[in-house]
PDB file of N, CA and C in Angstrom:
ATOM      1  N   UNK A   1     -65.433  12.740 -16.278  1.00  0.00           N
ATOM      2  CA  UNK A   1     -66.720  13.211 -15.766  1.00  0.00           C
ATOM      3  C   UNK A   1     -66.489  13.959 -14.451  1.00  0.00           C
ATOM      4  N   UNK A   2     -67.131  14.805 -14.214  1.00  0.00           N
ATOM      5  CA  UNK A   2     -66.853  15.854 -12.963  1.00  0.00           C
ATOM      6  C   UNK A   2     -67.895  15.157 -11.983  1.00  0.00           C
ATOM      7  N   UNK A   3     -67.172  15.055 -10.801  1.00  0.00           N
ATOM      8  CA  UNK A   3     -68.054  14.500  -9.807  1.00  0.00           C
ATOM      9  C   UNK A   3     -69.621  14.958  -9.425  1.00  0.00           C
ATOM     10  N   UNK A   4     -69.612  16.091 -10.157  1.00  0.00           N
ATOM     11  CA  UNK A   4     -70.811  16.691  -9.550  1.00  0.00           C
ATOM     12  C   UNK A   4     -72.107  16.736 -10.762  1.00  0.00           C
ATOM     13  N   UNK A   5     -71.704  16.139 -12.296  1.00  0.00           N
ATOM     14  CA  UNK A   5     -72.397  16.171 -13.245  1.00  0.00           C
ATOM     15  C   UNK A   5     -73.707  15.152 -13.217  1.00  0.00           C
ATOM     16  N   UNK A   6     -74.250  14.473 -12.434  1.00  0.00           N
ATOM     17  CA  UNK A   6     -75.616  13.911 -12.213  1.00  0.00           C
ATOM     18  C   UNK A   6     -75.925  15.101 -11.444  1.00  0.00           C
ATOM     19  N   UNK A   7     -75.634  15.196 -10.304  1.00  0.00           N
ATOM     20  CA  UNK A   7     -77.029  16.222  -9.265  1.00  0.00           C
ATOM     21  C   UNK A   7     -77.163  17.391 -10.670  1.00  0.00           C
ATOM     22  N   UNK A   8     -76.285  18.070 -11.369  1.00  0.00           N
ATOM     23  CA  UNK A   8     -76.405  19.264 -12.136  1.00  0.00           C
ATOM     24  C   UNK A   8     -77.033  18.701 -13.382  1.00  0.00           C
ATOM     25  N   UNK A   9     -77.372  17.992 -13.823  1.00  0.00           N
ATOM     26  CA  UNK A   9     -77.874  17.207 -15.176  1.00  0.00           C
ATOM     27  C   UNK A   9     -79.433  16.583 -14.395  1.00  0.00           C
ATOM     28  N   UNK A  10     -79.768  16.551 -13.473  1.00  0.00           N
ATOM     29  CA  UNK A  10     -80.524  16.122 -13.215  1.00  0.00           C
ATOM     30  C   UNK A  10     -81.404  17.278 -12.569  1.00  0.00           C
ATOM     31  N   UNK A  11     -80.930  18.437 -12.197  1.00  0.00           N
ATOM     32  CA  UNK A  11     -81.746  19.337 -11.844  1.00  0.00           C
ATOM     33  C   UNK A  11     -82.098  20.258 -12.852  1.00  0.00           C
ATOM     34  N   UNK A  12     -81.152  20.069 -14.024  1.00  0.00           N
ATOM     35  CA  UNK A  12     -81.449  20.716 -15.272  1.00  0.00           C
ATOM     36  C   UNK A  12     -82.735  20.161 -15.824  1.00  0.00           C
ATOM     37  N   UNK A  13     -82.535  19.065 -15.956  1.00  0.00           N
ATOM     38  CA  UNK A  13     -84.094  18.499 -16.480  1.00  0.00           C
ATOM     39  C   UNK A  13     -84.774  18.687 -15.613  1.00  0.00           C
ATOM     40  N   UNK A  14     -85.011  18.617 -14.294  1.00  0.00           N
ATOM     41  CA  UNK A  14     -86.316  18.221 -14.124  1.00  0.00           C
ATOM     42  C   UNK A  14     -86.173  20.361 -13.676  1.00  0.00           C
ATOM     43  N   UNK A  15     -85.435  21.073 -13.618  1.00  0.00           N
ATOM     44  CA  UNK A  15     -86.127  22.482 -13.451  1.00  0.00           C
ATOM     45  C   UNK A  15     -85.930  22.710 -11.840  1.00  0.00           C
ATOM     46  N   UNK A  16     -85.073  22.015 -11.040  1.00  0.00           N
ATOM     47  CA  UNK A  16     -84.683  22.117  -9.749  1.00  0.00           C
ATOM     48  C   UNK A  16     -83.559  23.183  -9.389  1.00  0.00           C
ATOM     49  N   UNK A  17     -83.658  24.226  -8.577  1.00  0.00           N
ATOM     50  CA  UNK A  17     -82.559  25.429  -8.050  1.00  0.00           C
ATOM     51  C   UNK A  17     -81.537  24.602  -7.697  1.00  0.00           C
ATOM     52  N   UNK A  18     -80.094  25.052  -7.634  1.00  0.00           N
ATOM     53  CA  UNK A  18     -79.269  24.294  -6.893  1.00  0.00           C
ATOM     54  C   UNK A  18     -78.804  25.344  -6.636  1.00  0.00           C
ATOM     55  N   UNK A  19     -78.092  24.112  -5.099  1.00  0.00           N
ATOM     56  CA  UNK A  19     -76.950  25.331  -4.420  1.00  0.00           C
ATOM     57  C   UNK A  19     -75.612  24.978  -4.633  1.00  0.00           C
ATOM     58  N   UNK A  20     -75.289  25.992  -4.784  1.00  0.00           N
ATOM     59  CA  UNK A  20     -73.939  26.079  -5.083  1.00  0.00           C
ATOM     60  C   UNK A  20     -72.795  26.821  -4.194  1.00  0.00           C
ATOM     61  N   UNK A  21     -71.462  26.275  -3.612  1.00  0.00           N
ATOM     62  CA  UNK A  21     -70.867  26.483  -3.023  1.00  0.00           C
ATOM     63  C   UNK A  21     -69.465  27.448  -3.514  1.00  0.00           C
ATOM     64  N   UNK A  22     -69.560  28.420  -4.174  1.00  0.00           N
ATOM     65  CA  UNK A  22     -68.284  28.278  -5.187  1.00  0.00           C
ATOM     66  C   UNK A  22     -68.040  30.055  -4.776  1.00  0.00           C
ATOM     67  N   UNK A  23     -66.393  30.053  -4.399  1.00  0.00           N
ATOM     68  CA  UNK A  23     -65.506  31.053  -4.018  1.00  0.00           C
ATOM     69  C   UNK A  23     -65.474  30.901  -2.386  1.00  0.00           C
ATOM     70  N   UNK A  24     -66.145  30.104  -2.198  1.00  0.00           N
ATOM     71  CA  UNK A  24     -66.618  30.969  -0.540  1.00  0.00           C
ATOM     72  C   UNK A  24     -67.459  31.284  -0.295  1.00  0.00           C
ATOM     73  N   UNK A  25     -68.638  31.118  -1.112  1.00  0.00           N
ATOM     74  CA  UNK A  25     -69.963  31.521  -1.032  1.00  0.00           C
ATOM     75  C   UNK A  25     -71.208  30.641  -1.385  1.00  0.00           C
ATOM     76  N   UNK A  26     -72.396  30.300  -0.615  1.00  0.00           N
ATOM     77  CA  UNK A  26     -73.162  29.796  -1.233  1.00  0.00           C
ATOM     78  C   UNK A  26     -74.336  30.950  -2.231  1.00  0.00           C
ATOM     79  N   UNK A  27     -74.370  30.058  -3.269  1.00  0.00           N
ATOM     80  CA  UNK A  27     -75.612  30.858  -3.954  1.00  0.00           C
ATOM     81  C   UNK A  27     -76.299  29.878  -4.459  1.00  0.00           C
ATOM     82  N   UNK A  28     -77.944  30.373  -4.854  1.00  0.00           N
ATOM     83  CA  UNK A  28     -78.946  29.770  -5.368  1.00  0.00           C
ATOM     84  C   UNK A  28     -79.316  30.162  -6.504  1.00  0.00           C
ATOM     85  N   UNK A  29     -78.756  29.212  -7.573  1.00  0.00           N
ATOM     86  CA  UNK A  29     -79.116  29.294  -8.835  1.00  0.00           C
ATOM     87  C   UNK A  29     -80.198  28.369  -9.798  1.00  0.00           C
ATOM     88  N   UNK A  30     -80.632  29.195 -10.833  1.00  0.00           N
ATOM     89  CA  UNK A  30     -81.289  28.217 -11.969  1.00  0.00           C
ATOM     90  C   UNK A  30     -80.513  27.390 -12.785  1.00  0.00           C
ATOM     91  N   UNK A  31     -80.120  26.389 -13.096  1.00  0.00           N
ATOM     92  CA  UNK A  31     -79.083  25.653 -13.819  1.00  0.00           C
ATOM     93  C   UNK A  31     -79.648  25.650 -15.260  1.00  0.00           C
ATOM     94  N   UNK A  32     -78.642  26.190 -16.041  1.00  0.00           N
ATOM     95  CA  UNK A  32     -79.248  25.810 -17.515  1.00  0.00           C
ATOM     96  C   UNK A  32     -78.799  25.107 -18.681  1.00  0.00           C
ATOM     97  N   UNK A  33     -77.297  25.381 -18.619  1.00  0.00           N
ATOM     98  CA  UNK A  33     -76.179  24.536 -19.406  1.00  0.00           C
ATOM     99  C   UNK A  33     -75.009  24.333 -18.513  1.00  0.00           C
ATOM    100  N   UNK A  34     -74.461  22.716 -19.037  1.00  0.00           N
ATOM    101  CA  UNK A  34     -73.313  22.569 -18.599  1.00  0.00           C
ATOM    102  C   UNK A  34     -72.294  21.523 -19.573  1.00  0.00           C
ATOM    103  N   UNK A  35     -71.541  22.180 -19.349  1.00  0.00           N
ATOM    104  CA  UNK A  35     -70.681  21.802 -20.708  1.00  0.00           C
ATOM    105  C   UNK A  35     -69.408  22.056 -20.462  1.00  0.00           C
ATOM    106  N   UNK A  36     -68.479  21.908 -21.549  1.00  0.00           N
ATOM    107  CA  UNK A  36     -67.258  21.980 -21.629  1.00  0.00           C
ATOM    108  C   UNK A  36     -66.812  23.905 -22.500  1.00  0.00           C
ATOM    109  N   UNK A  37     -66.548  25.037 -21.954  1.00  0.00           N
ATOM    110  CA  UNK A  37     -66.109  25.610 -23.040  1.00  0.00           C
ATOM    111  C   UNK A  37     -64.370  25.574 -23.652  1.00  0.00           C
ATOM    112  N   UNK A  38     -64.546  26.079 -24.606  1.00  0.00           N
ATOM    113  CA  UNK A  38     -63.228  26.041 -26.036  1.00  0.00           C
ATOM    114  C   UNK A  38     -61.900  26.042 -25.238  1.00  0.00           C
ATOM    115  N   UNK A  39     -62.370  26.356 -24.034  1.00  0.00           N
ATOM    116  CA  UNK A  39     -60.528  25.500 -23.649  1.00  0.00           C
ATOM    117  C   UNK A  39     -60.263  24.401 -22.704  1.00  0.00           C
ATOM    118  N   UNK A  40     -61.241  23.747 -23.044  1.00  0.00           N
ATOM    119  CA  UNK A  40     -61.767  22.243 -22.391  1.00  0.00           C
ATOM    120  C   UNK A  40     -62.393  22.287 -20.622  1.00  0.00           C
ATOM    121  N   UNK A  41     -62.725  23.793 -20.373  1.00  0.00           N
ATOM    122  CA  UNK A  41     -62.842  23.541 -18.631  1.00  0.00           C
ATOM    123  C   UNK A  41     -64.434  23.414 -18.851  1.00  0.00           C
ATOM    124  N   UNK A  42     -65.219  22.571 -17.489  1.00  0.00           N
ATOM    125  CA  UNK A  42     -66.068  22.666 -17.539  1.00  0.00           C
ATOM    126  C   UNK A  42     -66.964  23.344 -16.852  1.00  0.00           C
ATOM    127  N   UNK A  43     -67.649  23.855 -17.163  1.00  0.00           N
ATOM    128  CA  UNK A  43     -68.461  25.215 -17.104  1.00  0.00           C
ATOM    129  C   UNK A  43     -70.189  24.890 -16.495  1.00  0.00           C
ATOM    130  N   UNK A  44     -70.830  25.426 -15.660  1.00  0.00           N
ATOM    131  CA  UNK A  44     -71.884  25.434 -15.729  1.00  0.00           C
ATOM    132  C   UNK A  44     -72.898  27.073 -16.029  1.00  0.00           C
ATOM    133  N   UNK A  45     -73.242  27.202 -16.791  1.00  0.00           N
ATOM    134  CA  UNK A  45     -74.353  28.363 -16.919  1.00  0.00           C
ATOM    135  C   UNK A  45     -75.828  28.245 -16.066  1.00  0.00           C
ATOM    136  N   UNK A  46     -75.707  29.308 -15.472  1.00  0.00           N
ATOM    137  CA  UNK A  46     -76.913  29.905 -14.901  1.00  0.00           C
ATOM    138  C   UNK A  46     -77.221  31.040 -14.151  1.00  0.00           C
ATOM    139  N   UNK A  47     -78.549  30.951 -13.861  1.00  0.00           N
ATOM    140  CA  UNK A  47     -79.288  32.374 -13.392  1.00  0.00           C
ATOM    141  C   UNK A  47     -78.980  32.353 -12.215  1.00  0.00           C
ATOM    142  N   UNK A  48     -78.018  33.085 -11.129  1.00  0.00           N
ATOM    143  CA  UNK A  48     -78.179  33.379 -10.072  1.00  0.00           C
ATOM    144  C   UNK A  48     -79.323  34.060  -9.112  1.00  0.00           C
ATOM    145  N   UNK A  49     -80.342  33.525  -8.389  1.00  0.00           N
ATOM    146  CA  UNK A  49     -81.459  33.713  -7.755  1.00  0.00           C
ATOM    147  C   UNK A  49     -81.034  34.486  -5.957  1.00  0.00           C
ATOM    148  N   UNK A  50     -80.110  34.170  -5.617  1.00  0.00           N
ATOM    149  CA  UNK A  50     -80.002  34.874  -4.182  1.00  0.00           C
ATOM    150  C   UNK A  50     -78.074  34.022  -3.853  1.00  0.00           C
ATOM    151  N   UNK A  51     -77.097  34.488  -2.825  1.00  0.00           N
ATOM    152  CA  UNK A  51     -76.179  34.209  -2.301  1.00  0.00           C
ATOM    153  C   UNK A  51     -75.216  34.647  -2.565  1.00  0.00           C
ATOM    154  N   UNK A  52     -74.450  34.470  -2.095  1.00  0.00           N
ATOM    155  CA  UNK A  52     -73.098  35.883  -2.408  1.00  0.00           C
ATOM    156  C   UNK A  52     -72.597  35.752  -3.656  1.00  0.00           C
ATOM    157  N   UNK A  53     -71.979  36.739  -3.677  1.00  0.00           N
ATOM    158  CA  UNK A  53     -70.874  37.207  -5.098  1.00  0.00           C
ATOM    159  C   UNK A  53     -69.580  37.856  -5.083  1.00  0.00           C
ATOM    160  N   UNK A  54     -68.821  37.268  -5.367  1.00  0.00           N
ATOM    161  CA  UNK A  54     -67.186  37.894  -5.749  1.00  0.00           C
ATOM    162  C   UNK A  54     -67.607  39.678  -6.154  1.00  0.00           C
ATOM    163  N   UNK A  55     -68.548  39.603  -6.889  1.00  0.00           N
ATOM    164  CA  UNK A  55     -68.302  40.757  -8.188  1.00  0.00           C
ATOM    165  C   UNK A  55     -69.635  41.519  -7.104  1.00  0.00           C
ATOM    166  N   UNK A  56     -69.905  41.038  -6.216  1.00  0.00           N
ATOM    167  CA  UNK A  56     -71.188  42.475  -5.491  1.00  0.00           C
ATOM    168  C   UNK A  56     -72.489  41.983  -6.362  1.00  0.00           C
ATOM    169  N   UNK A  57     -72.686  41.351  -7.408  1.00  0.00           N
ATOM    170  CA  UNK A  57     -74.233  40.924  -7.860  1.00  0.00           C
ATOM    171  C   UNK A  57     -74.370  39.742  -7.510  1.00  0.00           C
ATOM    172  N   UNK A  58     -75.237  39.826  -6.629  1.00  0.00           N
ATOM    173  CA  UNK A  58     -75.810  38.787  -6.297  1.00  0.00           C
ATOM    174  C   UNK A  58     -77.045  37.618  -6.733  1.00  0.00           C
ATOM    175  N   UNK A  59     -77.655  38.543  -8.005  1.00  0.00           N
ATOM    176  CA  UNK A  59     -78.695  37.970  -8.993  1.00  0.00           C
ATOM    177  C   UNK A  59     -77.856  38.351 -10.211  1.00  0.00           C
ATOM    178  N   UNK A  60     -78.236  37.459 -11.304  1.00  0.00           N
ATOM    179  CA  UNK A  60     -77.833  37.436 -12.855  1.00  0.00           C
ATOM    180  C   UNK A  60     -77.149  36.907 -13.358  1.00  0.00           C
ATOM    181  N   UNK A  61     -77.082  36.425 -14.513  1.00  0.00           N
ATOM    182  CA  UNK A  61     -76.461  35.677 -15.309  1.00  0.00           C
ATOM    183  C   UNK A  61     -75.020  35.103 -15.054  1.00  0.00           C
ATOM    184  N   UNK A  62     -74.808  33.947 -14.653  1.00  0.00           N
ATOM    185  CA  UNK A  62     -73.099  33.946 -14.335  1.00  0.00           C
ATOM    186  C   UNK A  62     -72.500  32.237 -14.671  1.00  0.00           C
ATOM    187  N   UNK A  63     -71.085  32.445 -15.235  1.00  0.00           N
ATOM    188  CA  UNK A  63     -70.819  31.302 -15.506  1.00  0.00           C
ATOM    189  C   UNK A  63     -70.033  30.945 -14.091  1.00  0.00           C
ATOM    190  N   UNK A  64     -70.008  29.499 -13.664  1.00  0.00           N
ATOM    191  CA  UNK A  64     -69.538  28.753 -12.538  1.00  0.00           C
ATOM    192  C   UNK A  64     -68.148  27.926 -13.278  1.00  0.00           C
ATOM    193  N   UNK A  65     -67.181  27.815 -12.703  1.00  0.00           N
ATOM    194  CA  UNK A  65     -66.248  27.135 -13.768  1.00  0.00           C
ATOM    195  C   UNK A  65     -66.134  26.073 -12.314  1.00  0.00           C
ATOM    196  N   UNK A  66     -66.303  24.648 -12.618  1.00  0.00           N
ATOM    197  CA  UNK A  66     -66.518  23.282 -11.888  1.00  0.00           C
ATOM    198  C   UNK A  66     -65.041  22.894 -11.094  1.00  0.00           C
ATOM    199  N   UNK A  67     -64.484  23.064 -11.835  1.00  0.00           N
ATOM    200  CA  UNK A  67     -63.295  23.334 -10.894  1.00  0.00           C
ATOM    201  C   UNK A  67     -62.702  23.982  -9.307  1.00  0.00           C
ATOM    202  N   UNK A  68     -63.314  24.945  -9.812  1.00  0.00           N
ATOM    203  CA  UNK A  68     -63.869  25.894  -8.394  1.00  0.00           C
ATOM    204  C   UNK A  68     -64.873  25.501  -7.336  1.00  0.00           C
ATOM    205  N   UNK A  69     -66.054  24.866  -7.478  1.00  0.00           N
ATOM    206  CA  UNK A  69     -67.221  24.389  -7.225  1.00  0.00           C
ATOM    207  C   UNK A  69     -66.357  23.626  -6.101  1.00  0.00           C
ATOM    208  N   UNK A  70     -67.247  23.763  -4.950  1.00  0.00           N
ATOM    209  CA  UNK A  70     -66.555  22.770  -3.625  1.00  0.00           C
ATOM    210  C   UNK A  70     -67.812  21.827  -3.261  1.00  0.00           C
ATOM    211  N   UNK A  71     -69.272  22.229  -3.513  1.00  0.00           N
ATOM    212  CA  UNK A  71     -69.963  21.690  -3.337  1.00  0.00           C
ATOM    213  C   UNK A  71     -71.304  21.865  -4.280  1.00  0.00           C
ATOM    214  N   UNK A  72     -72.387  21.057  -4.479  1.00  0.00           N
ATOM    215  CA  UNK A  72     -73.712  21.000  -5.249  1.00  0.00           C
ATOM    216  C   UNK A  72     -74.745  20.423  -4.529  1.00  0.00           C
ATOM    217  N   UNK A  73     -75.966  20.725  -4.478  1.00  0.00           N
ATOM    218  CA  UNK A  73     -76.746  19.934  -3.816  1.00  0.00           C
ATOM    219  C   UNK A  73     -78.335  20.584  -4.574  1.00  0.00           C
ATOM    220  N   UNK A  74     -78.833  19.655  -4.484  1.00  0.00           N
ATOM    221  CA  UNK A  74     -80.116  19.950  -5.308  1.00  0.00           C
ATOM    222  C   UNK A  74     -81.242  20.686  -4.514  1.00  0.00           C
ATOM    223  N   UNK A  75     -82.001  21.639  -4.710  1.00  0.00           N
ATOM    224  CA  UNK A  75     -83.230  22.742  -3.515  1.00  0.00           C
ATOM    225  C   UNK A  75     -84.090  21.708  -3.634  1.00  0.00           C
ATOM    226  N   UNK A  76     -84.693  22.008  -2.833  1.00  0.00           N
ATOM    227  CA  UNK A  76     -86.562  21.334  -3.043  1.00  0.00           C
ATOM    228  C   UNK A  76     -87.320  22.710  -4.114  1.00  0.00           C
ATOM    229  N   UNK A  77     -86.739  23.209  -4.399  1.00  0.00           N
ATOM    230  CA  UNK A  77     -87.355  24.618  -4.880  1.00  0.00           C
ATOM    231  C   UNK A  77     -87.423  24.227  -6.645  1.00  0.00           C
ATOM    232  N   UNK A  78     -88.598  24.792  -6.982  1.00  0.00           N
ATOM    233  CA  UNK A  78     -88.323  24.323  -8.778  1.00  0.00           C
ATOM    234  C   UNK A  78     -88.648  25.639  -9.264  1.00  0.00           C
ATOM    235  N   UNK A  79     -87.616  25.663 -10.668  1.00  0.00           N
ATOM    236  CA  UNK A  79     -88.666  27.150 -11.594  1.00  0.00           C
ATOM    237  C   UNK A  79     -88.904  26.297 -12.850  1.00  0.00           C
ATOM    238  N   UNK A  80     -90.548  26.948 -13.178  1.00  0.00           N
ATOM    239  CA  UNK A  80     -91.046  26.555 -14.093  1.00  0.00           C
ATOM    240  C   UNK A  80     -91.165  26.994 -15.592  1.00  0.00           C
ATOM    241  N   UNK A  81     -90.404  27.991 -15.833  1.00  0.00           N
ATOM    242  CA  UNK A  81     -90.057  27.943 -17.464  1.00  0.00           C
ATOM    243  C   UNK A  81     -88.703  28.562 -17.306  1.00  0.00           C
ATOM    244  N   UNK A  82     -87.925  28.580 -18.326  1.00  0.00           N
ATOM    245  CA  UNK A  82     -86.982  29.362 -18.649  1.00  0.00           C
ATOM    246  C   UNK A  82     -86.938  30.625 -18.437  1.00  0.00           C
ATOM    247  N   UNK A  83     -85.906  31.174 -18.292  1.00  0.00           N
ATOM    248  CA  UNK A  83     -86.098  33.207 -18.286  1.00  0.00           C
ATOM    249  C   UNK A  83     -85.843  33.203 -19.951  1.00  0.00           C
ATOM    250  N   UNK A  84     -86.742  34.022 -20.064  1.00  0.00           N
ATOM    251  CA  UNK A  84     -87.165  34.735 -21.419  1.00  0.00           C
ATOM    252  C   UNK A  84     -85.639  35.278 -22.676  1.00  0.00           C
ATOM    253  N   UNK A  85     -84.726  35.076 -21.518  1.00  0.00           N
ATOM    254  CA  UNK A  85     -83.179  35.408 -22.221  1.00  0.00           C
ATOM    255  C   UNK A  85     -82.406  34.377 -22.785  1.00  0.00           C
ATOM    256  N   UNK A  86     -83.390  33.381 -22.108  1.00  0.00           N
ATOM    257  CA  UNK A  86     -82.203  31.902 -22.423  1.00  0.00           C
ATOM    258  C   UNK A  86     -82.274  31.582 -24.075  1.00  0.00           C
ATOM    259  N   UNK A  87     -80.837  31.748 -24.494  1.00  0.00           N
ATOM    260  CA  UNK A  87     -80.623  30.983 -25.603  1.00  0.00           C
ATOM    261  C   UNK A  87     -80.068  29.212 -25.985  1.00  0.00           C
ATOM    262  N   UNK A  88     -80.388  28.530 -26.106  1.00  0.00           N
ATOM    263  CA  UNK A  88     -79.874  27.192 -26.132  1.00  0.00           C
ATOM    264  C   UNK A  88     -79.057  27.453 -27.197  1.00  0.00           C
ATOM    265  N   UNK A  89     -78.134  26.241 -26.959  1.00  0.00           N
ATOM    266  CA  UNK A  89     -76.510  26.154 -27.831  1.00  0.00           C
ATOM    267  C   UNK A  89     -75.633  26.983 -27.334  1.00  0.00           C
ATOM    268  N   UNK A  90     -75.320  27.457 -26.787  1.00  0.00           N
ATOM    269  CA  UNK A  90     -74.779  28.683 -26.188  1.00  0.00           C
ATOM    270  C   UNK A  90     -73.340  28.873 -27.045  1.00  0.00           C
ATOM    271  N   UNK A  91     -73.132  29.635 -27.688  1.00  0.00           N
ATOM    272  CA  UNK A  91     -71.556  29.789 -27.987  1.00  0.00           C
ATOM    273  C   UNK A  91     -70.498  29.861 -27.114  1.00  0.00           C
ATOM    274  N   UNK A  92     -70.593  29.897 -25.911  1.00  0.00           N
ATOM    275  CA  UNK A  92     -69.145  29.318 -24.501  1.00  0.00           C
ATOM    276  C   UNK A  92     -69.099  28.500 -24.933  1.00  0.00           C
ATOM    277  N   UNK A  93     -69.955  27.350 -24.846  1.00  0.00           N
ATOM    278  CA  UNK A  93     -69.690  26.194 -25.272  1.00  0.00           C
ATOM    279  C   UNK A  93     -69.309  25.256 -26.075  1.00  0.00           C
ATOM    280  N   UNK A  94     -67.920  24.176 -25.929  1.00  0.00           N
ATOM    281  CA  UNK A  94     -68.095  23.617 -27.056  1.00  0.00           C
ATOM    282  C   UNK A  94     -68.444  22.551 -27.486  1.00  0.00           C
ATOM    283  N   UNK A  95     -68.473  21.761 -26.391  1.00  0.00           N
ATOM    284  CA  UNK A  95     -69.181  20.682 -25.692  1.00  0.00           C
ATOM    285  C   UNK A  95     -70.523  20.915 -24.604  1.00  0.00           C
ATOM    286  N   UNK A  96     -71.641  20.278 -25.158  1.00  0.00           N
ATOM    287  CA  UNK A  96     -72.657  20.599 -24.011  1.00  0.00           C
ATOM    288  C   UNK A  96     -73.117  18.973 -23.806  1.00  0.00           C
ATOM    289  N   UNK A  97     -73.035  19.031 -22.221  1.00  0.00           N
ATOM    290  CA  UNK A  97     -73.690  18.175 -21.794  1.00  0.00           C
ATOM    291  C   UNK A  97     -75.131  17.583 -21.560  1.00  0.00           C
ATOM    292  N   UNK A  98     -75.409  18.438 -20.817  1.00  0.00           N
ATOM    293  CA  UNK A  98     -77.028  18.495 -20.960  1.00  0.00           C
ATOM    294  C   UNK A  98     -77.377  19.986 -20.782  1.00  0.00           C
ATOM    295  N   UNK A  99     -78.278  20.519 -21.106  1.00  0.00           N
ATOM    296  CA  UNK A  99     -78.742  21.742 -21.196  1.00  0.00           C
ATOM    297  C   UNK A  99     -80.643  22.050 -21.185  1.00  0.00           C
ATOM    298  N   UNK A 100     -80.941  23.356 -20.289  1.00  0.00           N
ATOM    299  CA  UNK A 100     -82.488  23.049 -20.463  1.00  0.00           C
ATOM    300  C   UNK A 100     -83.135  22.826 -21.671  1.00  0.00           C
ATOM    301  N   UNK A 101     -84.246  21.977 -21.870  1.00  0.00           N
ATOM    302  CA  UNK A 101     -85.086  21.169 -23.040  1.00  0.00           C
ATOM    303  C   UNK A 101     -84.286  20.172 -23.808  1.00  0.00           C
ATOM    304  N   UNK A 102     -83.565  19.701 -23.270  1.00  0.00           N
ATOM    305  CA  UNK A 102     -83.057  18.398 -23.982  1.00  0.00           C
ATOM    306  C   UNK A 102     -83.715  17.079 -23.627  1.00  0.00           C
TER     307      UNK A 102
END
């Protein structure tokens, strides 16, 4: 179990932003899946909402690989439905832990 899989399983359900510490950067994301993908690392999916980026985008779609992750902490901030793109089951994945609407 990855140390950080309650705060991220728990903000998945209840629809809570988290921050995330990962490269060197904090960013504020929507959490949506987190799981294991096909070569056993574990992965979190989500919507990046505001904080830096390796790649210069600072909003959109991005996978977090947990490994990397130095820190998690849950916003007081909530979003209330899904973005309109989200597919559940995700094919990264081959193992999912918890994921939004479970």
């Amino acid at each position: 179990m990855n140390r950080f899989e309650d705060t991220v399983c728990a903000a998945i359900r209840s629809m809570h932003l988290l921050i995330v510490e990962y490269g060197g950067e904090e960013r504020l994301v929507q959490p949506y899946v987190y799981g294991d993908d096909h070569a056993g690392k574990r992965l979190l999916s989500a919507y990046q909402v505001a904080g830096g980026s390796a790649s210069g985008a600072s909003a959109g779609w991005k996978f977090f690989r947990m490994d990397k992750v130095t820190s998690v902490a849950l916003s007081d901030r909530r979003f209330h439905s899904p973005r309109p793109e989200f597919q559940r089951d995700d094919g990264a994945f081959a193992r999912i832990v918890c994921q939004i609407g479970d």
